[in-house]
Protein backbone atom coordinates (compact mmCIF):
# COMPACT_ATOMS: atom_id res chain seq x y z
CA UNK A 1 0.00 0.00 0.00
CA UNK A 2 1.46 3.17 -1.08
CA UNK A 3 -1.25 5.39 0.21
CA UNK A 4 -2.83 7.42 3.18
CA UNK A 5 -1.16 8.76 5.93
CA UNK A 6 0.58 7.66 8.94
CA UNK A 7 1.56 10.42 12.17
CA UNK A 8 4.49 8.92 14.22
CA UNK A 9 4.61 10.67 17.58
CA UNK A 10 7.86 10.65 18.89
CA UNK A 11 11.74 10.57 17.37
CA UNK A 12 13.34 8.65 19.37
CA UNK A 13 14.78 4.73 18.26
CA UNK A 14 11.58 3.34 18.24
CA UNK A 15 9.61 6.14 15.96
CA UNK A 16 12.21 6.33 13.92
CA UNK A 17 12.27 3.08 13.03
CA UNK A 18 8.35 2.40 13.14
CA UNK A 19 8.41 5.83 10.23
CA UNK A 20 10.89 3.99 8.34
CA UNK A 21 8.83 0.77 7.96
CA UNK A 22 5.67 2.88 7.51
CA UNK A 23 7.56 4.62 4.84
CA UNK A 24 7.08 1.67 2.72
CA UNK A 25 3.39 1.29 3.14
CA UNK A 26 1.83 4.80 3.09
CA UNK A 27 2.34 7.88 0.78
CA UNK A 28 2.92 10.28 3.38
CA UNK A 29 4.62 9.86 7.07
CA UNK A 30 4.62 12.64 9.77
CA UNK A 31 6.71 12.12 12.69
CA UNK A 32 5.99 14.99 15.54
CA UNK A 33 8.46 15.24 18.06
CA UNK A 34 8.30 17.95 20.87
CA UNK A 35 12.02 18.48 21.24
CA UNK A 36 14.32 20.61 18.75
CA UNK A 37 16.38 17.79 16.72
CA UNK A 38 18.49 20.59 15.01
CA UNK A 39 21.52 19.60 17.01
CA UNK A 40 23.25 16.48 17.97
CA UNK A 41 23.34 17.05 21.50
CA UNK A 42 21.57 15.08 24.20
CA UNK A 43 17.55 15.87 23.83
CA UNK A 44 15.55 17.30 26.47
CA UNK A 45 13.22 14.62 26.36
CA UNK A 46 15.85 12.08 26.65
CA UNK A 47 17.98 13.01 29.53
CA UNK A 48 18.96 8.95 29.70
CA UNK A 49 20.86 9.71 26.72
CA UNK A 50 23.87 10.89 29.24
CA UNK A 51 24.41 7.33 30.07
CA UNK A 52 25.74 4.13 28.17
CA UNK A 53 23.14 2.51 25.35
CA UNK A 54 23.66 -1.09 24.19
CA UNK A 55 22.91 -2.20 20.52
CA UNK A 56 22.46 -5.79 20.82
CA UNK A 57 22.97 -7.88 17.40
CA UNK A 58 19.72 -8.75 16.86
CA UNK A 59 18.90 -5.05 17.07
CA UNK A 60 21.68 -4.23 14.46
CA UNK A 61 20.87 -6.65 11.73
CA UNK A 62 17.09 -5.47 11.99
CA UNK A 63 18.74 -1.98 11.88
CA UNK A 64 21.00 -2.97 9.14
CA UNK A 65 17.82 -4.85 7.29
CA UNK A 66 16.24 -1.49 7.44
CA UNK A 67 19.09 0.91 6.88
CA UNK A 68 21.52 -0.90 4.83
CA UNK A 69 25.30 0.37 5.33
CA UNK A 70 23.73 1.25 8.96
CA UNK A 71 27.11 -0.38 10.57
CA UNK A 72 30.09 1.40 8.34
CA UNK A 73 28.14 4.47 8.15
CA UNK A 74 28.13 4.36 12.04
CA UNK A 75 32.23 3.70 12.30
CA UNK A 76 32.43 6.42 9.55
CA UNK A 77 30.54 8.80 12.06
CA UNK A 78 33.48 7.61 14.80
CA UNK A 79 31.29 4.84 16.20
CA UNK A 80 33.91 2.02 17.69
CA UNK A 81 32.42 -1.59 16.09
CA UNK A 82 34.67 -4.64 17.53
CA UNK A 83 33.64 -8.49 17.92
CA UNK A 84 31.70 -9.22 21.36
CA UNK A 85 35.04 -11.17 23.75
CA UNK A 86 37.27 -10.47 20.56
CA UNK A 87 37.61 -6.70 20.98
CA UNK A 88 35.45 -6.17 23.83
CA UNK A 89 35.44 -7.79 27.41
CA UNK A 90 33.18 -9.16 29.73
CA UNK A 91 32.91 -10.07 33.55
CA UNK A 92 30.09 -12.51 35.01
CA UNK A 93 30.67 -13.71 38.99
CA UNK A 94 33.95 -11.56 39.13
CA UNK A 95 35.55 -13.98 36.82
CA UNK A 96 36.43 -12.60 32.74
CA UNK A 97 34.41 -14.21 30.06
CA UNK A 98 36.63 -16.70 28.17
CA UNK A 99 37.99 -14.54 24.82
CA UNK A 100 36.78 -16.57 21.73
CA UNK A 101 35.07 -15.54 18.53
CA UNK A 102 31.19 -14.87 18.31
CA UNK A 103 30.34 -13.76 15.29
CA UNK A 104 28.78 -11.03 17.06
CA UNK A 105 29.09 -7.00 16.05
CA UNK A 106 29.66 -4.71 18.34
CA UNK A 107 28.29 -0.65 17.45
CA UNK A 108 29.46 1.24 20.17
CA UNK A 109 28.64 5.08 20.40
CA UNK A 110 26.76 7.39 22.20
CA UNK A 111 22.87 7.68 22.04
CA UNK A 112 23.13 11.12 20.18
CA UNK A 113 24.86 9.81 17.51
CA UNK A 114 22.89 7.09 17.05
CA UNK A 115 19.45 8.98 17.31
CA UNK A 116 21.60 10.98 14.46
CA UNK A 117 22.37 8.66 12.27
CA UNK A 118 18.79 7.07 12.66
CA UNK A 119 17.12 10.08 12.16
CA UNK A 120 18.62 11.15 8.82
CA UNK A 121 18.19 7.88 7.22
CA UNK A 122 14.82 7.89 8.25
CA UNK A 123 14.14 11.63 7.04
CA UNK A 124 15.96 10.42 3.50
CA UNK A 125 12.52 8.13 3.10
CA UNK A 126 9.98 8.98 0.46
CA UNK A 127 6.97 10.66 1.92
CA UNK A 128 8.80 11.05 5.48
CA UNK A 129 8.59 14.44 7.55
CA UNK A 130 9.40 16.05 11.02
CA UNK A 131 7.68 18.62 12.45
CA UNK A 132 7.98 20.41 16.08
CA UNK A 133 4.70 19.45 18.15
CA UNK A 134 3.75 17.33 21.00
CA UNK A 135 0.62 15.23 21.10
CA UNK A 136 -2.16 16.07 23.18
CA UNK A 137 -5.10 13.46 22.99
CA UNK A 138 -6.67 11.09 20.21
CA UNK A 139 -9.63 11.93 18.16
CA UNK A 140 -12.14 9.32 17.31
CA UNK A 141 -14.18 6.44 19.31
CA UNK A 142 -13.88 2.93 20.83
CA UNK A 143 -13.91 1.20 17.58
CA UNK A 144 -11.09 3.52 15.69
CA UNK A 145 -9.24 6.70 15.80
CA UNK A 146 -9.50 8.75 13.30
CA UNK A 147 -7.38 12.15 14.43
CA UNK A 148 -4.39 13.39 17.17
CA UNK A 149 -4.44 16.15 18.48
CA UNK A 150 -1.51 18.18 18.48
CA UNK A 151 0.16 21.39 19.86
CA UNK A 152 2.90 23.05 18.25
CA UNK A 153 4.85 26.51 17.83
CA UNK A 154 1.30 27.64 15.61
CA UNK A 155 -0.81 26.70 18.19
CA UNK A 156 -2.83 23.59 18.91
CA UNK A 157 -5.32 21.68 15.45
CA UNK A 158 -6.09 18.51 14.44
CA UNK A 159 -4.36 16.50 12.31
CA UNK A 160 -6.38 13.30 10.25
CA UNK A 161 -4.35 10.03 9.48
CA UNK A 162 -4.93 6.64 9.00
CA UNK A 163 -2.46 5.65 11.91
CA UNK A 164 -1.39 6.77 14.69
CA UNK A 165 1.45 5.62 16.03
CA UNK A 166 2.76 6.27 19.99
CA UNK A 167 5.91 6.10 20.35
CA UNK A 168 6.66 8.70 22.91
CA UNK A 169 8.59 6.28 25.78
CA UNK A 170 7.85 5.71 28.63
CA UNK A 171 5.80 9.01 29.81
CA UNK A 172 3.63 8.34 27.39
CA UNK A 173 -0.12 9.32 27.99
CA UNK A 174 -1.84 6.53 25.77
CA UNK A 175 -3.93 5.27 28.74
CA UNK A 176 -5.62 7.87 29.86
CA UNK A 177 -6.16 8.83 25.72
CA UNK A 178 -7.99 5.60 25.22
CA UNK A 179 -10.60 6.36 28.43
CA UNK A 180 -11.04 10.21 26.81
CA UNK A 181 -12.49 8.60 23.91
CA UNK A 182 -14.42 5.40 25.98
CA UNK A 183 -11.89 3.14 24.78
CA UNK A 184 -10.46 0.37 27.55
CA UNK A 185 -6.71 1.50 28.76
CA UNK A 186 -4.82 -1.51 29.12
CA UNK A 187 -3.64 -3.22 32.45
CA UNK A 188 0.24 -2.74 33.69
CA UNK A 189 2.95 -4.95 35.43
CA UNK A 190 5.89 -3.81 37.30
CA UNK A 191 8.56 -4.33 39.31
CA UNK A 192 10.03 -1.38 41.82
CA UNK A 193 13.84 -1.67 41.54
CA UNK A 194 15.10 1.66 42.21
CA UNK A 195 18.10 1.30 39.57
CA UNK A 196 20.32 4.46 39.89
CA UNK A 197 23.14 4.68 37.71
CA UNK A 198 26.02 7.91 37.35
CA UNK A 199 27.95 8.47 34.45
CA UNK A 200 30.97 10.41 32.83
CA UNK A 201 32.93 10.65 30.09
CA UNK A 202 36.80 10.18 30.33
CA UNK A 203 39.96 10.85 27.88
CA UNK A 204 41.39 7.67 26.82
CA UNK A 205 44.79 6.90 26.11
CA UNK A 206 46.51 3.93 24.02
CA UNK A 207 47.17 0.88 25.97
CA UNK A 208 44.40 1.31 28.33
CA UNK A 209 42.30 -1.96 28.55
CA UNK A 210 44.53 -3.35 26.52
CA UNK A 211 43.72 -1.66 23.60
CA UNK A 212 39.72 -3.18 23.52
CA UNK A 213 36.90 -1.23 22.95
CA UNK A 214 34.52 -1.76 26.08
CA UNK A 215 34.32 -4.15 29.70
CA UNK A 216 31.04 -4.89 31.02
CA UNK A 217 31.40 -5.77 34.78
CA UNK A 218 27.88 -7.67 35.83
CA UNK A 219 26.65 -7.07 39.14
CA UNK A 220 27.86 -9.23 42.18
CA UNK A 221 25.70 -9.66 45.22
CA UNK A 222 26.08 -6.30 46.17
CA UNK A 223 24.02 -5.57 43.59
CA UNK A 224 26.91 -2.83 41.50
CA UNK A 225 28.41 -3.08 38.77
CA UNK A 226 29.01 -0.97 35.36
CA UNK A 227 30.82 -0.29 32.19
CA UNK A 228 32.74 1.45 30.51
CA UNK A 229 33.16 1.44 26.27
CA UNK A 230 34.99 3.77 23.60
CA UNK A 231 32.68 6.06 22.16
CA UNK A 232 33.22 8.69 19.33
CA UNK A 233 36.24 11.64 20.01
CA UNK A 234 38.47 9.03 21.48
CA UNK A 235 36.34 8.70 25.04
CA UNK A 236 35.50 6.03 27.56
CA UNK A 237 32.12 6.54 28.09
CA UNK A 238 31.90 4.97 31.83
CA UNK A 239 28.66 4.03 33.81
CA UNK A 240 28.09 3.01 37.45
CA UNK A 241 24.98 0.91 38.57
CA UNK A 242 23.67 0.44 42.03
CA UNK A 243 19.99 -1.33 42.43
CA UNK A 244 17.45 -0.90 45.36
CA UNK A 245 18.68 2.63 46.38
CA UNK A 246 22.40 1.39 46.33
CA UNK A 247 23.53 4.53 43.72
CA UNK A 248 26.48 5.56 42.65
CA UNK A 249 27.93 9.11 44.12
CA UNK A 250 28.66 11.71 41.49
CA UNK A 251 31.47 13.40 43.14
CA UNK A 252 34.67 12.58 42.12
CA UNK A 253 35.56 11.15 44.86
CA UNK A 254 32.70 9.01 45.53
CA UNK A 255 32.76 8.09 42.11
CA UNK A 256 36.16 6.36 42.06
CA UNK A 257 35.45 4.77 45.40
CA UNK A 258 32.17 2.92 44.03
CA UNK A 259 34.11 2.17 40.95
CA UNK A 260 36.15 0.27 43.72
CA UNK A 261 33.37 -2.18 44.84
CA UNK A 262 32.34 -3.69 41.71
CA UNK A 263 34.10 -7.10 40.98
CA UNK A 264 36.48 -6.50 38.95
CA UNK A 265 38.77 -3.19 38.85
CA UNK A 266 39.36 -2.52 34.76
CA UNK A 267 36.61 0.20 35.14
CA UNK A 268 38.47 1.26 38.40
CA UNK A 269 41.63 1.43 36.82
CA UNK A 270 40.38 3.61 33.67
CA UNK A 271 38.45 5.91 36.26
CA UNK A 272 41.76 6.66 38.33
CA UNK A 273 44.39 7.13 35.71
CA UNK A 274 42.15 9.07 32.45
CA UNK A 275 41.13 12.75 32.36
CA UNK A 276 38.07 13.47 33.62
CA UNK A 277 35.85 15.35 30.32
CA UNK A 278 33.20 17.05 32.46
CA UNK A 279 31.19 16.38 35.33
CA UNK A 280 29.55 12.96 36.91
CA UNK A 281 25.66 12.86 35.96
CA UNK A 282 23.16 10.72 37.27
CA UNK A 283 19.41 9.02 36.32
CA UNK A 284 17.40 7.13 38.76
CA UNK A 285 14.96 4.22 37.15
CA UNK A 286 12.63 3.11 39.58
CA UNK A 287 10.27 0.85 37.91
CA UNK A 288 10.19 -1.29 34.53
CA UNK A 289 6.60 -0.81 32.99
CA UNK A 290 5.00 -3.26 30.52
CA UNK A 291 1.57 -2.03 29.34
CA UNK A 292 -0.97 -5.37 28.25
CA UNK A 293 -2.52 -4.12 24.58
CA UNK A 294 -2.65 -7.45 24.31
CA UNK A 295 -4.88 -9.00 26.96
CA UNK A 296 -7.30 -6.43 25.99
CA UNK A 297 -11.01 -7.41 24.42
CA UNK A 298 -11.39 -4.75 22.09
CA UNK A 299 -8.14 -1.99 20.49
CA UNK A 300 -9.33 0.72 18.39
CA UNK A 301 -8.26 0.89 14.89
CA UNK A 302 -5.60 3.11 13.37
CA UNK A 303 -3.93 3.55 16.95
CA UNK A 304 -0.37 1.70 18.13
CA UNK A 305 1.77 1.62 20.75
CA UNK A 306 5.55 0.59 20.74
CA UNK A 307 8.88 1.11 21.91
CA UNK A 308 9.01 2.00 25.58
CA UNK A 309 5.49 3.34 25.39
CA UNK A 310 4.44 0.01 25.27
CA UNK A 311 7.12 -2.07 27.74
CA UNK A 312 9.98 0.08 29.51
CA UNK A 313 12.31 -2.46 30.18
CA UNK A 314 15.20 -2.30 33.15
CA UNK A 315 17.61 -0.27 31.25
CA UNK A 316 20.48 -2.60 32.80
CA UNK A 317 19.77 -5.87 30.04
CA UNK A 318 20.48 -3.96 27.02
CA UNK A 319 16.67 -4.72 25.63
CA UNK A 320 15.29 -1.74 25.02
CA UNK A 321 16.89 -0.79 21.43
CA UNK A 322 16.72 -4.70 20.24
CA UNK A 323 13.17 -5.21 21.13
CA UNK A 324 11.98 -1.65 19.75
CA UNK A 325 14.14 -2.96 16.68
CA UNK A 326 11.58 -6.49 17.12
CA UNK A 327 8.26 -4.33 16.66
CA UNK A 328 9.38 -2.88 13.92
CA UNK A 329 10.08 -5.81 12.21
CA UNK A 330 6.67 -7.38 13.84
CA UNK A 331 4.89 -3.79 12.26
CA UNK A 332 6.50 -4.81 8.90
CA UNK A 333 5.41 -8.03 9.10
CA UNK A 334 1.72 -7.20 9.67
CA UNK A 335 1.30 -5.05 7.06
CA UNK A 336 2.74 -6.80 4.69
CA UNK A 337 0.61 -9.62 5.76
CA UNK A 338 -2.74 -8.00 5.27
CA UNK A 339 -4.80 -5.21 5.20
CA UNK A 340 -4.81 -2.74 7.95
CA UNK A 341 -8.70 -3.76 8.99
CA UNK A 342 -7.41 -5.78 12.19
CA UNK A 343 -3.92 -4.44 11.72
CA UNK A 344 -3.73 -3.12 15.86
CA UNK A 345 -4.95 -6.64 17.19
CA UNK A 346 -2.31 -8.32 14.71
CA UNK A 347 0.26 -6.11 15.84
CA UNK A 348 -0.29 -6.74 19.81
CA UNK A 349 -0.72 -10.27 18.90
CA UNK A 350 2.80 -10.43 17.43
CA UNK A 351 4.63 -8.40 19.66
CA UNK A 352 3.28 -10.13 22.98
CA UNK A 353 5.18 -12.95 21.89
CA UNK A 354 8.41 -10.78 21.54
CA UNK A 355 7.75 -8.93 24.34
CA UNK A 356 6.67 -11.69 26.27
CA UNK A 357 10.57 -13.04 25.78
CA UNK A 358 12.26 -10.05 26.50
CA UNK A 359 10.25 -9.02 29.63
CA UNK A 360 10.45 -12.53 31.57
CA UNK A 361 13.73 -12.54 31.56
CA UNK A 362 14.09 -9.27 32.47
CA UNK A 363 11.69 -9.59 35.41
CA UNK A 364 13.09 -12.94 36.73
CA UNK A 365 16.73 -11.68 36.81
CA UNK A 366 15.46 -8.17 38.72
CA UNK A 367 13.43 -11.26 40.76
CA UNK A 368 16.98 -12.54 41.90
CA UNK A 369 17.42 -9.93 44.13
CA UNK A 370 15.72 -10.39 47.28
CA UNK A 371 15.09 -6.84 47.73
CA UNK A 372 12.67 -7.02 44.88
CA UNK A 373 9.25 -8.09 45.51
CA UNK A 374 7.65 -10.79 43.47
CA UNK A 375 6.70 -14.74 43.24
CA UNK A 376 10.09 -16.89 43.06
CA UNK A 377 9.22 -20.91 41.86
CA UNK A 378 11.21 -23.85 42.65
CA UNK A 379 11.65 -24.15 39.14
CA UNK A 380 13.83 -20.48 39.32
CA UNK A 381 15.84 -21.87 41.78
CA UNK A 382 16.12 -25.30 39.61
CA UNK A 383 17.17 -23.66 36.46
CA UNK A 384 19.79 -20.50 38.63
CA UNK A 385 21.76 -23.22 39.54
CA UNK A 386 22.16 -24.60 36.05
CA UNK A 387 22.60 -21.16 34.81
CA UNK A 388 25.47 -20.54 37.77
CA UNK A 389 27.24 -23.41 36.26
CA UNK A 390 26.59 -21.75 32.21
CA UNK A 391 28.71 -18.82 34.24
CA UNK A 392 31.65 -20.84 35.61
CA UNK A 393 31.95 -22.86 32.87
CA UNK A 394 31.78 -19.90 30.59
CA UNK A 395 34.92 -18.64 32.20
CA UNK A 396 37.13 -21.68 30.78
CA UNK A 397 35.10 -22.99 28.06
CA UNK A 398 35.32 -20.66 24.89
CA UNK A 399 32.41 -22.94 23.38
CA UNK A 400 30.30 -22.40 26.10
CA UNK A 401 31.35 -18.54 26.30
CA UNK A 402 30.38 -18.18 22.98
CA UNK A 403 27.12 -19.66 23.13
CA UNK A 404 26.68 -17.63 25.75
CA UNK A 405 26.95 -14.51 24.47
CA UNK A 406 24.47 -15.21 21.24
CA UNK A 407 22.10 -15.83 23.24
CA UNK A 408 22.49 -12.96 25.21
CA UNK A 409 22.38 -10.75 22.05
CA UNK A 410 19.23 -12.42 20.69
CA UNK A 411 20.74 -14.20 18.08
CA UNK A 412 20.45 -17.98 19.49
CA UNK A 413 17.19 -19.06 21.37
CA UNK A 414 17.87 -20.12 25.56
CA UNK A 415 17.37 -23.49 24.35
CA UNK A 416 21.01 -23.13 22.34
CA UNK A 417 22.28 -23.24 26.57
CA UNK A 418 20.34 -26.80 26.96
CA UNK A 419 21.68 -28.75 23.76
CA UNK A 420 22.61 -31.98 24.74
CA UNK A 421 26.55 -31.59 23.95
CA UNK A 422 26.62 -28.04 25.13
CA UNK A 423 25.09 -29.06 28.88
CA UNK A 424 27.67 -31.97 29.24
CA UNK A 425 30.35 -28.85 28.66
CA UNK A 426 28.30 -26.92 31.19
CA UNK A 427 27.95 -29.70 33.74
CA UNK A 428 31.38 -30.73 33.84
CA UNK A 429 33.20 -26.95 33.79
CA UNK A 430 30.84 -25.76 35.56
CA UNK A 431 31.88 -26.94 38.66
CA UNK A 432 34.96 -25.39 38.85
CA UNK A 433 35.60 -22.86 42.58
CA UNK A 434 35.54 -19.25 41.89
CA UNK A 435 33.28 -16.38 41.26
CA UNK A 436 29.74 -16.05 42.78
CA UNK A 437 27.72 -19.05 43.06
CA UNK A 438 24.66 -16.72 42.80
CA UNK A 439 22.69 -18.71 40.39
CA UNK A 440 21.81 -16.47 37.42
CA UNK A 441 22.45 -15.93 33.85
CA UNK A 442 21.48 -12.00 33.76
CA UNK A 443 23.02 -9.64 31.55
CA UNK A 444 22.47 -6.55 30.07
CA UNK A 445 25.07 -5.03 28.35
CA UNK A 446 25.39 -1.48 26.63
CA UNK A 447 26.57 -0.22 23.17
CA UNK A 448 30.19 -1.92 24.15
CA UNK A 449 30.36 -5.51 24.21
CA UNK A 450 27.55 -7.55 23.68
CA UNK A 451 25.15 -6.06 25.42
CA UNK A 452 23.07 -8.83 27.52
CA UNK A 453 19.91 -9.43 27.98
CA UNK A 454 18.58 -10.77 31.79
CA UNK A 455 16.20 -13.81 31.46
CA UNK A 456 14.09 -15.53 34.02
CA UNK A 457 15.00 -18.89 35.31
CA UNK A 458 11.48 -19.68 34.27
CA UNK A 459 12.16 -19.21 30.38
CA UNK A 460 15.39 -20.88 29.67
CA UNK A 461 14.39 -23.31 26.52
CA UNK A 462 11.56 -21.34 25.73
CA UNK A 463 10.70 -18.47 23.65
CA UNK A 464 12.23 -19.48 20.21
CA UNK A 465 10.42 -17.60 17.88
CA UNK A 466 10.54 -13.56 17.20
CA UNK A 467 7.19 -12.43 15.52
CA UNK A 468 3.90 -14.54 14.20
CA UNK A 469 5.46 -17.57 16.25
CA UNK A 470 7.56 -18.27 13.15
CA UNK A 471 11.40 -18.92 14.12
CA UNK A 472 13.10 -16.10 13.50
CA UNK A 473 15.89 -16.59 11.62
CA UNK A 474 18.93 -14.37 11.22
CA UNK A 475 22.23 -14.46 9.26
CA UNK A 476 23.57 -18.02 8.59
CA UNK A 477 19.22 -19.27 9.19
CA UNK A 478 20.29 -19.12 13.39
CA UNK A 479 17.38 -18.46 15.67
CA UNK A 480 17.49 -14.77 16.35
CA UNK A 481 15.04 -14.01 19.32
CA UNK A 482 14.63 -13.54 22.75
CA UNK A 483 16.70 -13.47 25.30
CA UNK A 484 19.43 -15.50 26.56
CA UNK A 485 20.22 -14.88 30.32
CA UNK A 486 18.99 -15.33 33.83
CA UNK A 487 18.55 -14.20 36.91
CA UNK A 488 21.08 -14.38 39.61
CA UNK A 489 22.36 -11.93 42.06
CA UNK A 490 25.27 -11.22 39.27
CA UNK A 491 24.04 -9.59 36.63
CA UNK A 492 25.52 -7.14 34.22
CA UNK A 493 25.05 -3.33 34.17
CA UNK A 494 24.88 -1.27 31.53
CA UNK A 495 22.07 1.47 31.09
CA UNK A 496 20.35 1.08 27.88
CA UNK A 497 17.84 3.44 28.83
CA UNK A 498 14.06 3.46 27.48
CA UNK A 499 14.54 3.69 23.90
CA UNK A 500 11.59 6.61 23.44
């Protein structure tokens, strides 16, 4: 279909990539966005943009799918890439990832250059514009919406479409727009973690790290950890995490002291011998938010919700870019499918099943910590201590490592971790003294290594498909969905913050 038109409201990662597949389908696509885009600096909108983003590779070969050349033309802007435990490293229990070739690609860079390079591509589309304006309700009925509402430097009006699309993060006001026009708002799950995170931005120097791009240290009982990865200008981008009120200082000082405490020191050691490049900020995420579009009986037509508008993920697994990149690829999907007469329940049908993936993992690693309240099953317990021995034996076992981290970046399915051969490895290394016994295959990772993904002990072996329940395959016809990790009390910080 290469007619009507489509409104987009928000430019962040997931409207930009929800206008670019919309580009494709309708004659004319208007993205509104309430911030000025006219620079590359950090957005008012976005003020999680300070901190470290994760790309993980099932997010950059969507990308890459929709934006072809997306990778070099991000190294061309002064993006780092490297291979995930090639050029980047990684820390689980207190003990280094075993090195070994993944096949993985690592796009490290800051969230303004990314949201840069996005947003031109996008913008380059036939029948795609951006104008200045912020949403302020939904015109139509239960049964479809026909209008938005929107305010803008002219004053407020109405503007018709065929779609609307909400992408506006996690702020957004969807809810109470459905009840203002007798629609039902949809139910909501979360989980109070009280994630609080500091960040700065350091000179580097050859030699430091030993010349790799990024380390990812994942969160020992004590619930820190962080990361630090080369970012455009020839900077370490660093980031602290601390959960349940446990936040990093931002004086100098302080800073270097809770660098200290995490469980390994290559962030320490970067923190105390580079040149500090302006001041310590910090962000405070208290809750991850997943909205349920689809448990409900009835969605208007012409009206969806993605990105973190529709499930704000904990920013410290690295989902929020990959699974934003997922319902794009599920939007694609449906309309290429079939008409747009059911298109909203199609699309909350298909993305519940990503979703669903992404956000049980997340949940059952933030579930590891006993600070956080929710239901824990014997079969968690069961399946941590498998997943404590997927740790340890990662530490020696390069095949294992590297199984490991494809998961974690969405490429392989959990079930890759409970192959027949692969367990014996897992079984027998596994055993081995050292680290944290804590139970968990969490992760999250940022731009820098591999970004990882948390996953519930609940889930491993399940969730194999990406969108319409069909297996998702990516380069070389592997599974590329959900999540590979779970929860333990080690799990891996890196603030990929809501991807609005």
């Amino acid at each position: 279909m290469t007619e009507g038109h489509a409104v987009v409201l928000g430019a962040g990662i997931a409207g930009l990539l929800a206008a670019r597949v919309l580009s494709e389908h309708y004659a004319r696509v208007t993205i509104f966005e309430r911030d000025s885009v006219e620079s590359e600096e950090v957005r008012r909108g976005v003020p999680q943009a300070r901190h470290l983003h994760g790309l993980l590779d099932r997010g950059r070969t969507i990308i890459e799918q929709l934006y072809p050349g997306f990778t070099s033309e991000m190294a061309e802007r002064g993006a780092t890439t490297a291979e995930a435990l090639v050029g980047t490293r990684w820390y689980v229990g207190g003990l280094r990832v075993a090195p070994t070739s993944t096949g993985l690609t690592s796009v490290i860079a800051t969230r303004p250059l990314l949201e840069s390079v996005l947003r031109q591509r996008t913008l380059a589309a036939p029948g795609v514009q951006l104008c200045e304006g912020a949403a302020q309700g939904l015109i139509g009925d239960a049964q479809r919406v026909r209008a938005v509402s929107v305010s803008g430097a002219h004053g407020a009006y109405t503007q018709a479409t065929d779609l609307v699309v909400d992408a506006t993060g996690r702020g957004s006001r969807a809810p109470a727009w459905l009840t203002a026009i007798g629609a039902q708002a949809p139910a909501e799950d979360r989980l109070e973690v009280d994630l609080g995170y500091a960040s700065r931005f350091f000179r580097r120097t050859p030699g430091q790290l030993g010349d790799q791009s990024s380390v990812i240290i994942s969160t020992g009982p004590n619930g820190r950890g962080g990361g630090a990865i080369r970012v455009e200008g020839d900077r370490w981008h660093v980031t602290l995490a601390g959960m349940l009120g446990d936040h990093p200082p931002v004086d100098s000082v302080g800073f270097e002291a809770f660098a200290a405490t995490i469980s390994a020191l290559d962030i320490h050691e970067i923190v105390t011998t580079s040149e500090p490049l302006g001041e310590v900020v910090p962000h405070r995420f208290r809750s991850p938010v997943r909205r349920r579009f689809e448990r409900l009986d009835e969605v208007p037509q012409g009206f969806l919700v993605l990105g973190d508008a529709l499930c704000s993920f904990n920013p410290l697994y690295a989902q929020g870019m990959a699974v934003a990149a997922q319902q794009a690829l599920a939007l694609h999907d449906c309309l290429v499918a079939g008409d747009t007469a059911d298109l909203s329940g199609r699309f909350y049908s298909a993305v519940g099943k990503v979703v669903d993936v992404a956000w049980q993992l997340a949940a059952g690693a933030d579930l590891s910590h006993a600070g956080v309240v929710g239901p824990r099953t014997a079969r968690t317990r069961v399946t941590n201590a498998y997943v404590a021995r997927v740790h340890r034996a990662a530490h020696v076992d390069p095949v294992v490592a590297r199984t490991f981290l494809r998961v974690a970046n969405l490429v392989e399915p959990p079930a890759a971790l409970l192959r027949p051969r692969l367990a014996r490895r897992i079984l027998l290394r596994g055993m081995g003294a050292g680290g944290f016994d804590s139970g968990g295959f969490d992760s999250g990772s940022a731009a820098a290594t591999t970004g990882v993904g948390g996953q519930p002990a609940t889930e491993i072996g399940q969730a194999t498909t990406d969108v319409g329940g069909q297996p998702a395959a990516d380069v070389g016809g592997q599974p590329a969905t959900s999540v590979g990790a779970q929860p333990s009390a080690d799990r891996t910080p890196l603030p990929i913050e809501p991807t609005r």
